[in-house]
Every structure is written in C-alpha cells, then in structure tokens.
PDB file of N, CA and C in Angstrom:
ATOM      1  N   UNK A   1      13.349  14.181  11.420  1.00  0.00           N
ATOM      2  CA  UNK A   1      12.211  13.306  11.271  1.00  0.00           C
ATOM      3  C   UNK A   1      11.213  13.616  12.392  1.00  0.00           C
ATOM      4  N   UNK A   2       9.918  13.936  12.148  1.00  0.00           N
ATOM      5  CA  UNK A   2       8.925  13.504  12.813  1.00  0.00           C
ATOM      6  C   UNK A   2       8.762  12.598  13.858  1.00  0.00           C
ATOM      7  N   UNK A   3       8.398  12.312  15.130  1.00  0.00           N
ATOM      8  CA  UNK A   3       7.893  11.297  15.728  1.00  0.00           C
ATOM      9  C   UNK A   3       6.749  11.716  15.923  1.00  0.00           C
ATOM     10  N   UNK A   4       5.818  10.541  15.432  1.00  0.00           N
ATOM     11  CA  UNK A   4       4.465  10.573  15.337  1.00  0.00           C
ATOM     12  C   UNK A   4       3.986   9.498  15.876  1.00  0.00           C
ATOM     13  N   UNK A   5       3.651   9.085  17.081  1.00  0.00           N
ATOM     14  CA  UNK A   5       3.216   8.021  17.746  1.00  0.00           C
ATOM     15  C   UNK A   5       2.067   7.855  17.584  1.00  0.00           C
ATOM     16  N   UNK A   6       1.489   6.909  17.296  1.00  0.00           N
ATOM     17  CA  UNK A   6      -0.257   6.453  17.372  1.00  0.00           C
ATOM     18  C   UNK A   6      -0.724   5.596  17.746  1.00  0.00           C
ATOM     19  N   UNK A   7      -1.538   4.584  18.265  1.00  0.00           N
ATOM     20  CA  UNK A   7      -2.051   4.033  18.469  1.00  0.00           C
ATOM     21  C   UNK A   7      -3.448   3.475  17.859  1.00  0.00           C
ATOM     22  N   UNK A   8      -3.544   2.112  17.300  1.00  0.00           N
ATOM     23  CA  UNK A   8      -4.684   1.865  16.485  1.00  0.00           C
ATOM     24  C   UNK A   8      -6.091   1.659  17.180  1.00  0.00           C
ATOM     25  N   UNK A   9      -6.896   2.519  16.760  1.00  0.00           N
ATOM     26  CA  UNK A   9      -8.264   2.464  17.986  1.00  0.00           C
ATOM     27  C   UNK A   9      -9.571   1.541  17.258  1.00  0.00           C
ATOM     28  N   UNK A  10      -8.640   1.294  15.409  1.00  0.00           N
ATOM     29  CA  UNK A  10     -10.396   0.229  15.372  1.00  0.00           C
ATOM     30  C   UNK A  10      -9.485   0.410  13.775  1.00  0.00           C
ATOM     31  N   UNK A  11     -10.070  -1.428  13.320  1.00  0.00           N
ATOM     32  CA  UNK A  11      -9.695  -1.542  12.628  1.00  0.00           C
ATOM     33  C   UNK A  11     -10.711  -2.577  12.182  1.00  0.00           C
ATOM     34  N   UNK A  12     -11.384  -2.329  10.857  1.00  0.00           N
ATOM     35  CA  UNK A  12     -12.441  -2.824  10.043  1.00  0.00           C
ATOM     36  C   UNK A  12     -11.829  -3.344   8.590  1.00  0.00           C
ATOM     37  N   UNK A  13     -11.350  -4.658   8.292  1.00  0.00           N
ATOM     38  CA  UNK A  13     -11.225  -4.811   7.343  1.00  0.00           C
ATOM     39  C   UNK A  13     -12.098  -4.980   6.052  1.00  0.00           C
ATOM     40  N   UNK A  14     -11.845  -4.794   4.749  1.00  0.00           N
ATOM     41  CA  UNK A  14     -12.989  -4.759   3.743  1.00  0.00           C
ATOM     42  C   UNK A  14     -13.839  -5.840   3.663  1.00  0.00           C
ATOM     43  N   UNK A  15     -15.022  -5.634   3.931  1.00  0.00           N
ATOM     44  CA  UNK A  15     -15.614  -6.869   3.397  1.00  0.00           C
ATOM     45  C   UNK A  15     -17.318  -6.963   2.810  1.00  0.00           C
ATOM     46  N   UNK A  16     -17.559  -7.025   2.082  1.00  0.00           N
ATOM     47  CA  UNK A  16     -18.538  -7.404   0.884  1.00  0.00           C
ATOM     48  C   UNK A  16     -18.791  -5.782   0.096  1.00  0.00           C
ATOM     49  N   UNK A  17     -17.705  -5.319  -0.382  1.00  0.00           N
ATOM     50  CA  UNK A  17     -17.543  -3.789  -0.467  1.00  0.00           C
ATOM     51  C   UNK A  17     -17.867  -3.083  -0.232  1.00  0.00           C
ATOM     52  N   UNK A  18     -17.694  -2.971   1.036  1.00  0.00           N
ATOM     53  CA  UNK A  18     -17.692  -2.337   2.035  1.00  0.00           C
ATOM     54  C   UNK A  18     -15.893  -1.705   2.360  1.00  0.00           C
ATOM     55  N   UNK A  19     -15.860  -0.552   2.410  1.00  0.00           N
ATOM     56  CA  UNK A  19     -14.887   0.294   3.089  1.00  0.00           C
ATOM     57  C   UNK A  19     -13.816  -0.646   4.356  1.00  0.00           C
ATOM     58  N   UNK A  20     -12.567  -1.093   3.857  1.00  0.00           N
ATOM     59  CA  UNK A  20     -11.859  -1.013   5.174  1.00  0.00           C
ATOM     60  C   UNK A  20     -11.540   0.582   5.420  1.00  0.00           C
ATOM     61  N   UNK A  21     -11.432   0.176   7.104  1.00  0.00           N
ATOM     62  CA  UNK A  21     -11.358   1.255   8.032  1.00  0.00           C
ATOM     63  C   UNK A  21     -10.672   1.260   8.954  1.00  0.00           C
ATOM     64  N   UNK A  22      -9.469   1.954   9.005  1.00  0.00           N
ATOM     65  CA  UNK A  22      -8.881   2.120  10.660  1.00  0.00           C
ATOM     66  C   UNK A  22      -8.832   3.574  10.801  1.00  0.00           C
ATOM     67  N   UNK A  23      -8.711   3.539  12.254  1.00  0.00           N
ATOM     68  CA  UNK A  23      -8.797   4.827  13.205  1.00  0.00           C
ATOM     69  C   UNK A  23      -7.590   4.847  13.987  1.00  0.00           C
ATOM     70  N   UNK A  24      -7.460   5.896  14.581  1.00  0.00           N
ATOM     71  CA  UNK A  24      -5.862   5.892  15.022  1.00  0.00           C
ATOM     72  C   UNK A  24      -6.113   6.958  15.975  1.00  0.00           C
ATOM     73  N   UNK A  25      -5.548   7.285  17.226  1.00  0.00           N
ATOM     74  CA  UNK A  25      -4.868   8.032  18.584  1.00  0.00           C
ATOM     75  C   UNK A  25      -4.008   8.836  18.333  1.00  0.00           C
ATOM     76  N   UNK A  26      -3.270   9.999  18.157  1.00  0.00           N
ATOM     77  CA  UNK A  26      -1.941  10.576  17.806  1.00  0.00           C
ATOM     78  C   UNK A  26      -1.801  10.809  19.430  1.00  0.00           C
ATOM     79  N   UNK A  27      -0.465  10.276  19.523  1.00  0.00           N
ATOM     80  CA  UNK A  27      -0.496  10.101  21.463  1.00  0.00           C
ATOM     81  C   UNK A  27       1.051  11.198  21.221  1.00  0.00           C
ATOM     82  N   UNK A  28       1.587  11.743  20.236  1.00  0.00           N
ATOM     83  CA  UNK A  28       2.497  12.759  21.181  1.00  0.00           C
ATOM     84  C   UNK A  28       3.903  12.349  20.536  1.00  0.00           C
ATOM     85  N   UNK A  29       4.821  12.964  20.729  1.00  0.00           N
ATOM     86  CA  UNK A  29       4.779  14.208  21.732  1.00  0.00           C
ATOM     87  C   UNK A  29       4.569  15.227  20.908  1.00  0.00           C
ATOM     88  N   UNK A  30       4.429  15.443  19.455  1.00  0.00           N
ATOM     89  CA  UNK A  30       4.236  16.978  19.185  1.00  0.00           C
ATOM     90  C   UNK A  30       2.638  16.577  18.507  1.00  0.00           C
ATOM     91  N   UNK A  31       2.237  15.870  17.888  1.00  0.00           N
ATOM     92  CA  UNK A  31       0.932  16.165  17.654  1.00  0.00           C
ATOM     93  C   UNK A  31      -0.180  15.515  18.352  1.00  0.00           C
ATOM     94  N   UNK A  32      -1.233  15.762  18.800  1.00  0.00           N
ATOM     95  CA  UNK A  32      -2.089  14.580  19.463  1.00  0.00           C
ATOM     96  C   UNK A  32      -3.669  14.973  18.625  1.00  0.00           C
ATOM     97  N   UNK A  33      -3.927  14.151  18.673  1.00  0.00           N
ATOM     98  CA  UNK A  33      -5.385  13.743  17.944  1.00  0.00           C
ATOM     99  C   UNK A  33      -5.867  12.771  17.428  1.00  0.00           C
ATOM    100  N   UNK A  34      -6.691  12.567  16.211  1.00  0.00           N
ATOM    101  CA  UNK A  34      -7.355  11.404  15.750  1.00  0.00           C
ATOM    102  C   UNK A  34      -7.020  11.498  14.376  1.00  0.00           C
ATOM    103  N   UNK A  35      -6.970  10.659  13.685  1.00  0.00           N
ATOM    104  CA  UNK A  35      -6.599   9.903  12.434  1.00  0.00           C
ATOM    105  C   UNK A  35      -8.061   8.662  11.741  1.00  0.00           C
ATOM    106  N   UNK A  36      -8.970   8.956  11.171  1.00  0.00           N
ATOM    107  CA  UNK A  36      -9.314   7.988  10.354  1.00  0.00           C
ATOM    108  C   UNK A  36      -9.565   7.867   8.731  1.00  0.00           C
ATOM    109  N   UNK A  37      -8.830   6.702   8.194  1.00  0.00           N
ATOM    110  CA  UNK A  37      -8.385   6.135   6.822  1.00  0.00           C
ATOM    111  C   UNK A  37      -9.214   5.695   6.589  1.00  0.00           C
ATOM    112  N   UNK A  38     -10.494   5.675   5.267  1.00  0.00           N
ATOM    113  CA  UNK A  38     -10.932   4.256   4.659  1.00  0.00           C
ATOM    114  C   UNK A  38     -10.770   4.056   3.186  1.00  0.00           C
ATOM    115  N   UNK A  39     -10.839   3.166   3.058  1.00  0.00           N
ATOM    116  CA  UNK A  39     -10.168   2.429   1.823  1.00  0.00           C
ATOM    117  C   UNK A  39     -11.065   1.581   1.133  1.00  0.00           C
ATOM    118  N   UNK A  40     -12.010   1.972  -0.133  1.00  0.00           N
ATOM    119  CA  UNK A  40     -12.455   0.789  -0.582  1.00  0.00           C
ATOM    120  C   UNK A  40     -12.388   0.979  -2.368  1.00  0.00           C
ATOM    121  N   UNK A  41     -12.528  -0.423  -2.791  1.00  0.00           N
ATOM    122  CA  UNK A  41     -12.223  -0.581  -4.047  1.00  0.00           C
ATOM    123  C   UNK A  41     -13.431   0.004  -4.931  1.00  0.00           C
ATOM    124  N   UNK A  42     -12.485   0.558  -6.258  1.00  0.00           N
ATOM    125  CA  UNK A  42     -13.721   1.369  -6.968  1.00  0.00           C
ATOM    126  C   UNK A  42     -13.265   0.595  -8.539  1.00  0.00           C
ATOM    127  N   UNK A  43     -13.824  -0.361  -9.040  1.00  0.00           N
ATOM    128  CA  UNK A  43     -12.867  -0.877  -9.972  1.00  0.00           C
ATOM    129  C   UNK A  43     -11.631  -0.983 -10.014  1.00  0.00           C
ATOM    130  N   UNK A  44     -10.483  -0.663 -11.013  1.00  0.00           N
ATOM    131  CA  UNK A  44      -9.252  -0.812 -10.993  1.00  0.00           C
ATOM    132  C   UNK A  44      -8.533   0.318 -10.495  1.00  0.00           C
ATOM    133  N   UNK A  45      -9.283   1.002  -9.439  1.00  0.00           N
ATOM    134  CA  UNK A  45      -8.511   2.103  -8.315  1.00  0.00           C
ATOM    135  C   UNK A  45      -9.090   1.639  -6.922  1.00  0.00           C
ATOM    136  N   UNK A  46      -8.362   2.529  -5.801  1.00  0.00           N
ATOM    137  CA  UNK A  46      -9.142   2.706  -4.489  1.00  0.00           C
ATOM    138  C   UNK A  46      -9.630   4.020  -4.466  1.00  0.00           C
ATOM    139  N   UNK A  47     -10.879   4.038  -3.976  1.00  0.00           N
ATOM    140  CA  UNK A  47     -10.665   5.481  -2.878  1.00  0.00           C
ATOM    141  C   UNK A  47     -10.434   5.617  -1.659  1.00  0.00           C
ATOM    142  N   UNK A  48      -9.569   6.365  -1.176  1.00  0.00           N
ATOM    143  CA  UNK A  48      -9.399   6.701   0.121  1.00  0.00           C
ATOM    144  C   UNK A  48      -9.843   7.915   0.726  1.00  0.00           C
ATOM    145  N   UNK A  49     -10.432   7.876   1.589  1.00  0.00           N
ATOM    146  CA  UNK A  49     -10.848   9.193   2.349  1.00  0.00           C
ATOM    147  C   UNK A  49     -10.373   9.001   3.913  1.00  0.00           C
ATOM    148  N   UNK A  50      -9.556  10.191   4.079  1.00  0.00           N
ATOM    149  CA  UNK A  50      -8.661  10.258   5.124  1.00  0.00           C
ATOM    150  C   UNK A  50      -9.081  11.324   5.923  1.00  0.00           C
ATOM    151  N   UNK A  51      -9.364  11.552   7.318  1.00  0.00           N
ATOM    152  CA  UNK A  51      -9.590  12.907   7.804  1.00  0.00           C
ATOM    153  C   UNK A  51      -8.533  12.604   9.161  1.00  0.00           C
ATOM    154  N   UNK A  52      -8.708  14.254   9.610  1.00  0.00           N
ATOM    155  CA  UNK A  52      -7.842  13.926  10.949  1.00  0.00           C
ATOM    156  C   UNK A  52      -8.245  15.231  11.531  1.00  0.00           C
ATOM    157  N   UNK A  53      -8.090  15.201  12.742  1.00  0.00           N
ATOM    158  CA  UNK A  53      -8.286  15.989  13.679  1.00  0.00           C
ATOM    159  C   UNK A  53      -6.904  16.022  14.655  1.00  0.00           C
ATOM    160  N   UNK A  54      -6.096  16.842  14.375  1.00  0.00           N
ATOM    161  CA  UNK A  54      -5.154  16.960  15.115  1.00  0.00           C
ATOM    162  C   UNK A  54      -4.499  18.722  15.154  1.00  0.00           C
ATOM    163  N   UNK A  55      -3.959  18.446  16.539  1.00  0.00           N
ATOM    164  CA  UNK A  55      -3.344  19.885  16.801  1.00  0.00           C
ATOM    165  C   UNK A  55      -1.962  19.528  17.869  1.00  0.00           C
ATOM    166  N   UNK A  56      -0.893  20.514  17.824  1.00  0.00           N
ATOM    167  CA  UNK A  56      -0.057  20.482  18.690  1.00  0.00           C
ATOM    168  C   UNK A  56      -0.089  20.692  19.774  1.00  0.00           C
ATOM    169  N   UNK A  57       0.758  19.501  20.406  1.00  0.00           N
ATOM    170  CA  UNK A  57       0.863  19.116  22.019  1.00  0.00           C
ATOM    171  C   UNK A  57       1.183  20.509  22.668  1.00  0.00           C
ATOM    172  N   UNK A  58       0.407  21.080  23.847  1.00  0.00           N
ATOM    173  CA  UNK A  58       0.879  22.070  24.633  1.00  0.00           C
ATOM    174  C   UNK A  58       0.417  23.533  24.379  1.00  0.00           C
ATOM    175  N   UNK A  59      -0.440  23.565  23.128  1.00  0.00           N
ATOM    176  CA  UNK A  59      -0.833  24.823  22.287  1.00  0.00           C
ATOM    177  C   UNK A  59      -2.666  24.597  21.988  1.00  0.00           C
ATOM    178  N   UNK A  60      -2.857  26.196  22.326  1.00  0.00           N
ATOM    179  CA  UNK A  60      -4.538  26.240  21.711  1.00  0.00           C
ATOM    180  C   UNK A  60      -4.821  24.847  20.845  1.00  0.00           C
ATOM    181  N   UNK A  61      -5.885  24.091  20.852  1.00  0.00           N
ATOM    182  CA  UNK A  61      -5.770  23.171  19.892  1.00  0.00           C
ATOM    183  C   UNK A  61      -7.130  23.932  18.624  1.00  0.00           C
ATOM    184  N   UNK A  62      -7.832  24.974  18.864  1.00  0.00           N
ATOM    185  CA  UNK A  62      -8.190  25.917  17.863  1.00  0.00           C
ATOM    186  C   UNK A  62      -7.389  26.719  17.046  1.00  0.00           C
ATOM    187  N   UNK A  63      -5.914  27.245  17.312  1.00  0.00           N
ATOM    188  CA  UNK A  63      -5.284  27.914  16.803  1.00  0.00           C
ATOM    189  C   UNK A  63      -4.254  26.592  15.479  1.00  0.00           C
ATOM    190  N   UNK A  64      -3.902  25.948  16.631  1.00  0.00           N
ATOM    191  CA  UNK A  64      -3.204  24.636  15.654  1.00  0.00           C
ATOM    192  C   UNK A  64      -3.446  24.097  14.851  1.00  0.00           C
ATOM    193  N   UNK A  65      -5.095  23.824  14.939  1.00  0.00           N
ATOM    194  CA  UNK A  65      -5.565  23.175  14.233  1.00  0.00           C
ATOM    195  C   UNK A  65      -5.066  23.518  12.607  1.00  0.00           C
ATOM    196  N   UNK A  66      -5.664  24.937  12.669  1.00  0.00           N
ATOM    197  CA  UNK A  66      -5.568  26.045  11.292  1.00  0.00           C
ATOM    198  C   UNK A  66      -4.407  26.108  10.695  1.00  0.00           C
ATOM    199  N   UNK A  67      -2.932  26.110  11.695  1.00  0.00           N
ATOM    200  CA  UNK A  67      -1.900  26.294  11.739  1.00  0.00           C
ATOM    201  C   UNK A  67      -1.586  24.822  10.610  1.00  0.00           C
ATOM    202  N   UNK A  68      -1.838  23.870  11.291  1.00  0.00           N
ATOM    203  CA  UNK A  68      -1.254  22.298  10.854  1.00  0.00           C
ATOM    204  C   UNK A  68      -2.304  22.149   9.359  1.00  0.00           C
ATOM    205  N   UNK A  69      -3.409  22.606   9.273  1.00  0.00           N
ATOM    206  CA  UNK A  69      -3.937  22.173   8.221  1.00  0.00           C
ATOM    207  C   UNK A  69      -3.295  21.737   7.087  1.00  0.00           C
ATOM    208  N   UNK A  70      -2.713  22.921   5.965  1.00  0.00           N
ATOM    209  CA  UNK A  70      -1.992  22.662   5.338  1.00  0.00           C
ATOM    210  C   UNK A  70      -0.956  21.381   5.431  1.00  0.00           C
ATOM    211  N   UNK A  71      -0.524  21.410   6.457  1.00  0.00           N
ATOM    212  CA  UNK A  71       0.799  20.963   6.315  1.00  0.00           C
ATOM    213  C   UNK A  71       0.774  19.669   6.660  1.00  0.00           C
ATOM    214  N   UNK A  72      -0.705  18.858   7.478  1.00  0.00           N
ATOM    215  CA  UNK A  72      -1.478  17.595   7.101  1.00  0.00           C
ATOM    216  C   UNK A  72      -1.841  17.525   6.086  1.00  0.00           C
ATOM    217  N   UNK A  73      -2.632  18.081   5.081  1.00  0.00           N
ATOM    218  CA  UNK A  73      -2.739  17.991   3.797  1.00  0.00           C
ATOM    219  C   UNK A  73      -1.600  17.441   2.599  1.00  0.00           C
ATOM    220  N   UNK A  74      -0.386  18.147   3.158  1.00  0.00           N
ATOM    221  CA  UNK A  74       0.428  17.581   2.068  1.00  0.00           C
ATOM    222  C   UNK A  74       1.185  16.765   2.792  1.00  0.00           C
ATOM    223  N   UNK A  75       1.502  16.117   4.269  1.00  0.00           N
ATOM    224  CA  UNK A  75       1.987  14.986   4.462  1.00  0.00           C
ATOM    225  C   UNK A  75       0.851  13.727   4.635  1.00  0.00           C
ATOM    226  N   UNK A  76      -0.075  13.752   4.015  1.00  0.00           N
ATOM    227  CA  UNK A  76      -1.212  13.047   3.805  1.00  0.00           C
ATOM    228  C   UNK A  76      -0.814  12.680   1.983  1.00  0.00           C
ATOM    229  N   UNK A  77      -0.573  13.928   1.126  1.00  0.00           N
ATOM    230  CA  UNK A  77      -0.447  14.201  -0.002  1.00  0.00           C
ATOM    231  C   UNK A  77       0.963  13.364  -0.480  1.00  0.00           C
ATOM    232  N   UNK A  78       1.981  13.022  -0.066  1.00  0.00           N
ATOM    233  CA  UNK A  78       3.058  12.730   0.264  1.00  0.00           C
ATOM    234  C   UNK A  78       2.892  11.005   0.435  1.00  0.00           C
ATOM    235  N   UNK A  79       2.021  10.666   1.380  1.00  0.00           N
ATOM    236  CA  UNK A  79       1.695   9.336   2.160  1.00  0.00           C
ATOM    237  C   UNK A  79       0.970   8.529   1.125  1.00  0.00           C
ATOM    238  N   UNK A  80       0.309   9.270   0.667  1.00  0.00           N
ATOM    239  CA  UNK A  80      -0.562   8.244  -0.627  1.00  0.00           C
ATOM    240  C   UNK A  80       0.095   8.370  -1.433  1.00  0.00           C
ATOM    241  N   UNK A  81       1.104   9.151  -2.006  1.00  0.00           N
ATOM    242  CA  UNK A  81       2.071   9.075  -3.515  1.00  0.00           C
ATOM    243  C   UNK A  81       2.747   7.956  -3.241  1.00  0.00           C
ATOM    244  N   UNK A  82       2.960   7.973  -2.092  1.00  0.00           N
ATOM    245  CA  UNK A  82       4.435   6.838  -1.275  1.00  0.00           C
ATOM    246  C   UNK A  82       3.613   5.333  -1.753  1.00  0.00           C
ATOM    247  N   UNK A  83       2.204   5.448  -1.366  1.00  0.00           N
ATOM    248  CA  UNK A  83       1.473   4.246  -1.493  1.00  0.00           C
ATOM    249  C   UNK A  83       1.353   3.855  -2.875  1.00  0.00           C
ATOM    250  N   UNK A  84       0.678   4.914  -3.632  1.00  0.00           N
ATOM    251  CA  UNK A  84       0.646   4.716  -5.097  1.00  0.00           C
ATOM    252  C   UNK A  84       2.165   3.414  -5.861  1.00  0.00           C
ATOM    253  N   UNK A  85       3.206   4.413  -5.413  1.00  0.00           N
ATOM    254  CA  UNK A  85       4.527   3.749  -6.217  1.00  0.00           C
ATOM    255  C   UNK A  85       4.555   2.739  -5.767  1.00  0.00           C
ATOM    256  N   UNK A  86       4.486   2.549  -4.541  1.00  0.00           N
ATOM    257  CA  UNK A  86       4.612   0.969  -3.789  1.00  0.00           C
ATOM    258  C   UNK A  86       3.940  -0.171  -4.837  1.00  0.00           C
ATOM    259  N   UNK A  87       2.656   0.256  -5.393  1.00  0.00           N
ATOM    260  CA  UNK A  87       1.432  -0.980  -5.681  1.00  0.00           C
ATOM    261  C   UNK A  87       2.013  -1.150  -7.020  1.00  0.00           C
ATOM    262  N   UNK A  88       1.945   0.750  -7.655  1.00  0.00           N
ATOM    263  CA  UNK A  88       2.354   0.229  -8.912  1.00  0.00           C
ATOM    264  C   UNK A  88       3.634  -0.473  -9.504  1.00  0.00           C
ATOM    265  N   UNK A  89       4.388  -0.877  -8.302  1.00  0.00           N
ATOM    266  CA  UNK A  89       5.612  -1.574  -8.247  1.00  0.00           C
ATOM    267  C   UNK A  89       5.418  -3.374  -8.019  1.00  0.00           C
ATOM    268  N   UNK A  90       4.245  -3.163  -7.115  1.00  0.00           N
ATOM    269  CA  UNK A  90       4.366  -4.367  -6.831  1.00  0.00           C
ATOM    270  C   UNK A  90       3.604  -5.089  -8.090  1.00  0.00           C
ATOM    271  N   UNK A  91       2.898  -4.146  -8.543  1.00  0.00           N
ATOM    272  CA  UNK A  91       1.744  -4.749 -10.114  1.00  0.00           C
ATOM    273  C   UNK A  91       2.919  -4.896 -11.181  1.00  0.00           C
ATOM    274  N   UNK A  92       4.023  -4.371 -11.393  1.00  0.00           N
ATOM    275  CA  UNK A  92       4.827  -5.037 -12.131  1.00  0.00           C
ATOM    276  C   UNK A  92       6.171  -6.097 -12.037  1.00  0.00           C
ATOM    277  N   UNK A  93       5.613  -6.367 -10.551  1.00  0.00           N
ATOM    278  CA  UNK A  93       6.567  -7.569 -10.101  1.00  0.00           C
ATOM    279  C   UNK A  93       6.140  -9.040 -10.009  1.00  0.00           C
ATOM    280  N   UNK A  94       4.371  -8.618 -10.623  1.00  0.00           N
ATOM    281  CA  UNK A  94       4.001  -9.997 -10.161  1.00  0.00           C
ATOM    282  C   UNK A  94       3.786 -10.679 -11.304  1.00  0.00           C
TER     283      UNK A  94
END
C-alpha cells in the first residue's frame, strides 16, 4: 500500500452552483505536491476536474513528474470508479 499523506489546504463547499473545491499538500514520504478536486453538479451527473502536480520525494521533480504521470492518471482513474460504485450504491439503498 501506498502512504500518501496530505494535508487539506482549502476547502470550498458547493454553493449556488458553483463548483465545490478542495486543495490538498502531498507532504511525503514518497510523493510531495499539490492535489486540486472540483466537483459540481451537471444535472443527474457530476463533473469533476482533478489536477495535480506531484513528483517523487528526493528525485528531479522535472523528471518525476513525466515518470508519475501515467500512473496518477490511472490512480485518479481508479479513485473515481471507487466513487462512482459507492453513490450508485447508495442511490439504491435509499
């Protein structure tokens, strides 16, 4: 498993549709950078637009960057499927 420590640096909840928004710190020990999520309702979906800026602790953070791309992409790719099943679980529990 991963340890991915972060810290929340701003957190905007939705309001008059308007985008919630949090931002996030990656404090270590293998990745450090920035993280920001927003989330707003588009009819009966969300969109989310997620970016990040991160590279590994101790290494070029130009070389890493390139290196990690991918492989943020699909644990990003991964993170919203996780979310998806969650809702559409909870939409048939209620």
């Amino acid at each position: 498993m991963l340890l991915d420590r972060m810290t929340i640096t701003r957190l905007d909840p939705p309001v008059d549709g308007r985008a919630g928004v949090a931002g996030f710190e990656k404090r270590g020990p293998l990745l450090l950078g920035r993280a920001l999520i927003a989330v707003r309702a588009d009819g009966d979906v969300a969109r989310v637009l997620w970016l990040e800026d991160v590279h590994l602790a101790g290494l070029p953070p130009a070389l890493t960057r390139v290196v990690l791309r991918p492989v943020l992409a699909g644990m990003a790719a991964l993170a919203l499927r996780a979310v998806r099943r969650e809702l559409r679980g909870a939409g048939r529990s209620a």
